[in-house]
Each structure stands twice: as structure tokens, then as C-alpha cells.
N, C-alpha and C. Protein backbone atom coordinates (compact mmCIF):
# COMPACT_ATOMS: atom_id res chain seq x y z
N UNK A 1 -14.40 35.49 9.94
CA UNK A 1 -15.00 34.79 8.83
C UNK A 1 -14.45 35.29 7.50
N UNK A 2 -14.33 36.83 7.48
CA UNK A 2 -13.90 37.24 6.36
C UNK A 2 -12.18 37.14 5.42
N UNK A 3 -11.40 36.68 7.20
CA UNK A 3 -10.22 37.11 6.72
C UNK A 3 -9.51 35.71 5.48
N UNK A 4 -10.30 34.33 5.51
CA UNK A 4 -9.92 33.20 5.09
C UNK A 4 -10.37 33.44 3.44
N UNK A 5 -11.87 34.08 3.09
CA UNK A 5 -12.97 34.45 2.09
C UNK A 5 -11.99 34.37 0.66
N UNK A 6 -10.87 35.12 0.55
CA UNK A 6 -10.44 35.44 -0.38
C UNK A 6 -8.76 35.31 -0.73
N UNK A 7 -8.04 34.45 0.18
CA UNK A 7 -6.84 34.26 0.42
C UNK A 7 -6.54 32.50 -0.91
N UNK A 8 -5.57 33.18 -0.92
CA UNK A 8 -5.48 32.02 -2.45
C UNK A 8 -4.28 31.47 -1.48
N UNK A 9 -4.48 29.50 -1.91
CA UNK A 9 -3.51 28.90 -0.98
C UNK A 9 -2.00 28.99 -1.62
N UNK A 10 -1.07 28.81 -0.66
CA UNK A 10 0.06 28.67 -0.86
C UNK A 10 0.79 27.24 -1.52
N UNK A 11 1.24 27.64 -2.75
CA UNK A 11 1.85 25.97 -3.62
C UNK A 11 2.96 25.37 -2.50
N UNK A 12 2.38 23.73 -2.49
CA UNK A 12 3.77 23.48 -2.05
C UNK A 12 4.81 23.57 -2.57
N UNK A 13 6.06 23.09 -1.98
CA UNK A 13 7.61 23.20 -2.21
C UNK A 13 7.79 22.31 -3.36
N UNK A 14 8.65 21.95 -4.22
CA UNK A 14 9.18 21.20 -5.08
C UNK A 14 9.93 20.02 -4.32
N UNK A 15 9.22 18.93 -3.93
CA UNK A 15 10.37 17.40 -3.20
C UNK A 15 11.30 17.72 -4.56
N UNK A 16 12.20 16.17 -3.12
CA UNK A 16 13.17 16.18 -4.49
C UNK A 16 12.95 14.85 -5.28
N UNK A 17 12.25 14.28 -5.30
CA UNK A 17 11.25 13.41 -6.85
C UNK A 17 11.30 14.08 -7.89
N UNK A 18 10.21 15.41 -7.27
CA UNK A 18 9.96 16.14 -8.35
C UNK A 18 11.14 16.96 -9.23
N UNK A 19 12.08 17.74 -8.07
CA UNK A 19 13.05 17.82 -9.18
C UNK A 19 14.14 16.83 -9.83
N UNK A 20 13.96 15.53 -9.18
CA UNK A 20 14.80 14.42 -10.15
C UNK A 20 13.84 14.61 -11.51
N UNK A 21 12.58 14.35 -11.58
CA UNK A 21 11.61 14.52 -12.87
C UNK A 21 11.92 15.68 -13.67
N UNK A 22 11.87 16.55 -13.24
CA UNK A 22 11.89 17.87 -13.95
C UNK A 22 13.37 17.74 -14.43
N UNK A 23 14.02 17.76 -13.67
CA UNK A 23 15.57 17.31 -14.32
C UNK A 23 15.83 16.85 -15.34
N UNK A 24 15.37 15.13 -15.16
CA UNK A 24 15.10 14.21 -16.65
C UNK A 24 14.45 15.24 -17.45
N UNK A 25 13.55 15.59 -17.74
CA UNK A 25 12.41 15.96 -18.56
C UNK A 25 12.89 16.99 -19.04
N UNK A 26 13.73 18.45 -18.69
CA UNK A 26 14.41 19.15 -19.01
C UNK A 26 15.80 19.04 -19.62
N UNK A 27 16.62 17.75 -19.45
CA UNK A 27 17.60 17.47 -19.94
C UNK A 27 17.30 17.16 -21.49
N UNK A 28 16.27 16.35 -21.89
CA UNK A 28 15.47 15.75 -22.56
C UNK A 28 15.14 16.41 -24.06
N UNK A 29 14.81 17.81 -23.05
CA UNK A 29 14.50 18.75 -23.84
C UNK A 29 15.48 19.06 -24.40
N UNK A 30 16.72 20.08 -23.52
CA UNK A 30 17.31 20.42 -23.99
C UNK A 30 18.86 19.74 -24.78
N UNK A 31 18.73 18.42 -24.76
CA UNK A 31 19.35 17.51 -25.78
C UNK A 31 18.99 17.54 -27.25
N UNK A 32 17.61 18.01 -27.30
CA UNK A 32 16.59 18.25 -28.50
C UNK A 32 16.68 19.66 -29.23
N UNK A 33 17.61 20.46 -28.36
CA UNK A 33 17.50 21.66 -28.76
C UNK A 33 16.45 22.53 -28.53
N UNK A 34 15.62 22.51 -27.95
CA UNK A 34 14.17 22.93 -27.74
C UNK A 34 13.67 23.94 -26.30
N UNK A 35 14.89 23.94 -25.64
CA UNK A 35 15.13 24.98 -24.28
C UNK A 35 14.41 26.35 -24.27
N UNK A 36 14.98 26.78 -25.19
CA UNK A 36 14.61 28.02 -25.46
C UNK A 36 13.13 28.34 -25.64
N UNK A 37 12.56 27.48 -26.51
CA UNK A 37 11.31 27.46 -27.02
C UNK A 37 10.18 27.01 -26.28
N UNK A 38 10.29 26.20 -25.01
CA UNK A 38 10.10 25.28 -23.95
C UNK A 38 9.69 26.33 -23.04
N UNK A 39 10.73 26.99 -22.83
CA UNK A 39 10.27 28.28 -21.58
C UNK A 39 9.67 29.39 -22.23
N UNK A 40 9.82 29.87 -23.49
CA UNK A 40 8.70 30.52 -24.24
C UNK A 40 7.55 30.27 -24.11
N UNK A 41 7.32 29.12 -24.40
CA UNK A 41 5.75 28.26 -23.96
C UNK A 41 5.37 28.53 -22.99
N UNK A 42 5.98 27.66 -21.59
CA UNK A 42 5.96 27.70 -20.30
C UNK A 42 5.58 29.12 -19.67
N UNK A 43 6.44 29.69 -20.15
CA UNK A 43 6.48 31.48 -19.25
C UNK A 43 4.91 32.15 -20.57
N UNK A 44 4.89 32.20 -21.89
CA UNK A 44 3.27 32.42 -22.08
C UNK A 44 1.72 31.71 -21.94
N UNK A 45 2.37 30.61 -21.19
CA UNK A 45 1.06 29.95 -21.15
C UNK A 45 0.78 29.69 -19.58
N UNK A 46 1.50 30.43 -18.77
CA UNK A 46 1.75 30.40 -17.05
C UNK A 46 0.22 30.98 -16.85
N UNK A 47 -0.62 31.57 -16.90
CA UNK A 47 -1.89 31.70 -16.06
C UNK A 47 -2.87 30.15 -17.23
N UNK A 48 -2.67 29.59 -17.53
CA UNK A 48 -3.38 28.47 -17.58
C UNK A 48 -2.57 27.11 -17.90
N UNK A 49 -1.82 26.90 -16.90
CA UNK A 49 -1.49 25.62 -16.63
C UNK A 49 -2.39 24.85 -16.02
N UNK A 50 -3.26 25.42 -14.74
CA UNK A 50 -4.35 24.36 -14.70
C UNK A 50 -5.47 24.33 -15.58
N UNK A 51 -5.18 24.65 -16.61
CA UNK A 51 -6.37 24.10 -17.79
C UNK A 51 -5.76 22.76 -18.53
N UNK A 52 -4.27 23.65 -18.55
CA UNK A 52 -3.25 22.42 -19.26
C UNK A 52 -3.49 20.88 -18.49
N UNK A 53 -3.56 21.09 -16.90
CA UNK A 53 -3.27 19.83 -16.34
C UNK A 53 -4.68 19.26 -16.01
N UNK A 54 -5.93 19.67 -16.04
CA UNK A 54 -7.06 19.33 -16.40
C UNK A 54 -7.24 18.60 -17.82
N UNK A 55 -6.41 19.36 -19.05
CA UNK A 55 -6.20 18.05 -20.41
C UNK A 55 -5.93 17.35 -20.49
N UNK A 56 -4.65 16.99 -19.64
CA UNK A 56 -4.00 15.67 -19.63
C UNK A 56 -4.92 14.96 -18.33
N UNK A 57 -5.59 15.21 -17.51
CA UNK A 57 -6.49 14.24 -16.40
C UNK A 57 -7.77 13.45 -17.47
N UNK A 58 -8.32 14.74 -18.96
CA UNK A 58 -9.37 14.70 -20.07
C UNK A 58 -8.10 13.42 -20.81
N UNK A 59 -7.16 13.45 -21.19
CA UNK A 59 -6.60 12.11 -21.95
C UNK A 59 -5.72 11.37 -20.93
N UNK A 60 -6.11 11.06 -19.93
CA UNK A 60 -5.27 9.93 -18.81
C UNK A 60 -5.48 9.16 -20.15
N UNK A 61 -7.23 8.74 -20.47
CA UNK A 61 -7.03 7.05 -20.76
C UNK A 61 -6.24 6.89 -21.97
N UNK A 62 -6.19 8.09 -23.08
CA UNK A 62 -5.28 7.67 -24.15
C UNK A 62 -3.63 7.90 -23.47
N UNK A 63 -3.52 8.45 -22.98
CA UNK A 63 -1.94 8.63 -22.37
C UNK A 63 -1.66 7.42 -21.33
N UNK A 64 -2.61 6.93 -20.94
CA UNK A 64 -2.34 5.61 -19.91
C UNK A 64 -1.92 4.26 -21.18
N UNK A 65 -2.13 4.68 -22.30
CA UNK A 65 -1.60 3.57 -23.41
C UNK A 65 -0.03 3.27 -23.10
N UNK A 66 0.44 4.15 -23.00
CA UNK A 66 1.31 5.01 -23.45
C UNK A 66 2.43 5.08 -22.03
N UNK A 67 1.85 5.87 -20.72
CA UNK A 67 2.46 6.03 -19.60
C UNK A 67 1.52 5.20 -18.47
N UNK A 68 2.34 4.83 -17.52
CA UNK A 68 1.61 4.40 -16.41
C UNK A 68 0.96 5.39 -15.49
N UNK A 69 -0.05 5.16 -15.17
CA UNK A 69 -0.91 5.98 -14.55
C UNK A 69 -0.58 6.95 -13.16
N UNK A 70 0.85 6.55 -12.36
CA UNK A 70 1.44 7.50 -11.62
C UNK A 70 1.72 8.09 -12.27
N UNK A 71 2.13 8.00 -13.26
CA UNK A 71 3.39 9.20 -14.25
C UNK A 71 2.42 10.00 -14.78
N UNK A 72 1.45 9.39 -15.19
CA UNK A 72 0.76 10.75 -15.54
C UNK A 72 0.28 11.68 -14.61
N UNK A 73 -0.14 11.13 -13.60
CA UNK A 73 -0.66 11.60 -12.16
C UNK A 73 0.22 12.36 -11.71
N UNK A 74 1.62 11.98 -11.57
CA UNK A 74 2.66 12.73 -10.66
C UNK A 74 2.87 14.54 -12.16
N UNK A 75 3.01 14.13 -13.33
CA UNK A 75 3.12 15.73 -13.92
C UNK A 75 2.01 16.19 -13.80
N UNK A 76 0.67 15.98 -13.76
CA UNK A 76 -0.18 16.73 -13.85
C UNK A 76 -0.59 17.75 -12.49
N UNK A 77 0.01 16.21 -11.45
CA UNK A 77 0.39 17.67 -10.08
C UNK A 77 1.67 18.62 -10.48
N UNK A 78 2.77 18.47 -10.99
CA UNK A 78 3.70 19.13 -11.51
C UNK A 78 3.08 20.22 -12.30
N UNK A 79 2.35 20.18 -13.05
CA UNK A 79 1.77 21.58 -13.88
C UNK A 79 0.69 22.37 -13.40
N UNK A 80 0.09 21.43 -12.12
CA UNK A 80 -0.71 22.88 -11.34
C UNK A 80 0.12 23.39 -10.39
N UNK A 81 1.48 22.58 -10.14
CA UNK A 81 2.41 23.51 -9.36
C UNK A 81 3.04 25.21 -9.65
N UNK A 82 2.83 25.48 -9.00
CA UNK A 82 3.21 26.63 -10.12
C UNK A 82 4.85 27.19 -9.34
N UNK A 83 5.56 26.50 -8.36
CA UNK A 83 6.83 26.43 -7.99
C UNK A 83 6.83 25.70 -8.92
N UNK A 84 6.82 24.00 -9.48
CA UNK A 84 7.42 23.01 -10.28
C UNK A 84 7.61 23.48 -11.45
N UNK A 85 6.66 24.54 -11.98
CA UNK A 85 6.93 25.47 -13.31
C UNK A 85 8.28 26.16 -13.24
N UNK A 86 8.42 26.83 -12.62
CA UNK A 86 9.36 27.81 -12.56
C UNK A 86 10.35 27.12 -11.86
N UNK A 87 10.38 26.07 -11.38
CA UNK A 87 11.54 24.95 -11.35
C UNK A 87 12.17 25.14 -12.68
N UNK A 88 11.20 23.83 -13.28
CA UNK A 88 11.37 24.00 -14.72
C UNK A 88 12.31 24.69 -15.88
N UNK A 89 11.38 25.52 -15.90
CA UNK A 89 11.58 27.02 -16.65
C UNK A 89 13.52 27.33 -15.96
N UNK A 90 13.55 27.51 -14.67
CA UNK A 90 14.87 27.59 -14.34
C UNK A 90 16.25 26.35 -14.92
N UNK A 91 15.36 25.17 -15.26
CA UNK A 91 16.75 24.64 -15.66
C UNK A 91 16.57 24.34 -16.78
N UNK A 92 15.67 24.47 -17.99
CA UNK A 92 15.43 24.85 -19.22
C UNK A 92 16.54 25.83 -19.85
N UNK A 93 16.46 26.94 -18.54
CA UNK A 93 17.17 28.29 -19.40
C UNK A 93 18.47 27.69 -18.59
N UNK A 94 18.91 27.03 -18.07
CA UNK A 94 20.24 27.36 -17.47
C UNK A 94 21.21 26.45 -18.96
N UNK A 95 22.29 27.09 -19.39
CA UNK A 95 23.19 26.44 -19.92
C UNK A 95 23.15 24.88 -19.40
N UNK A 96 24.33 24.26 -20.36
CA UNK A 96 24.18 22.59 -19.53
C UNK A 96 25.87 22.86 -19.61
N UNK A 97 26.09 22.05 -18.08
CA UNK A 97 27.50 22.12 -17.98
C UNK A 97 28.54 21.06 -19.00
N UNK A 98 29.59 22.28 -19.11
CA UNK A 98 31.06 21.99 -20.13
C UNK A 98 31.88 21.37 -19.31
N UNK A 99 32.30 20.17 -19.25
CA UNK A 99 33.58 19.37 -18.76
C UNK A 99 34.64 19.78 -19.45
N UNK A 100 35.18 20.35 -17.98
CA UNK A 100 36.58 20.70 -19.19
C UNK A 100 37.98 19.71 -19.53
């Protein structure tokens, strides 16, 4: 009985949806210049992302103006992921490749 009591579940894996999304969304960023500052955020605000993704479930209906209601649905599982974070965060900081 006891051994289940206190075991915190395991995040799933990152599909690869999710990192086509994170991809876009990170390219996005860092076209903007904003990489750096992005995973600053990300990496100090990592023990409350699910507060973060509880805000955006609190403004679906103004963000449903705006996005269609998977899309909001599909990041907000993305930000209680806490692999999809550190997805993230990993191609935020990675350079973007030089064609030579």
C-alpha cells in the first residue's frame, strides 16, 4: 500500500508533433533575438510551469479569439511537460545552423 503513497509519476516522452511545435516556436524565437532570454525565463520559472499552464487553461476563452482550441490545448500539455521544457530550453540555447 505504502510503496505507490508517495512516488511522483513519470513525464511522458516528447512525440515528434511535439518537437515539430517546439521547433517552430523556438525558431520563432530565436529569429527575434530572444533565445537567450527565453531559457532564462524557462530555466527560472521551471518549478511552476504548472501554474503557468493552469493560466493559459484560466484564458483558453480569450486566447481561443486568437488560437484554435487544440493549439492551445496541445502547449498547455507542453508546459506541464517537464521533458517538452527542457526540449525547449535545448534548442533555444543551441546556435542556429550556418550554410556554408
Amino acid at each position: 500500500m505504502w510503496k505507490n503513497a508517495f512516488k511522483i509519476p513519470v513525464p511522458p516522452e516528447v512525440t515528434e508533433v511535439q518537437k515539430l511545435m517546439l521547433d517552430t516556436l523556438a525558431e520563432k524565437v530565436k529569429k527575434r533575438g530572444m533565445g537567450d532570454m527565453a531559457v532564462l525565463a524557462l530555466e527560472s520559472t521551471r518549478p511552476m510551469h504548472n501554474l503557468g499552464s493552469q493560466g493559459i487553461i484560466f484564458l483558453a476563452p480569450m486566447l481561443n479569439m486568437v488560437f484554435s482550441k487544440e493549439d492551445v490545448d496541445r502547449y498547455v500539455k507542453l508546459l506541464e511537460n517537464p521533458k517538452a521544457v527542457t526540449y525547449l530550453v535545448g534548442r533555444l540555447g543551441s546556435e542556429p545552423e550556418k550554410k556554408a
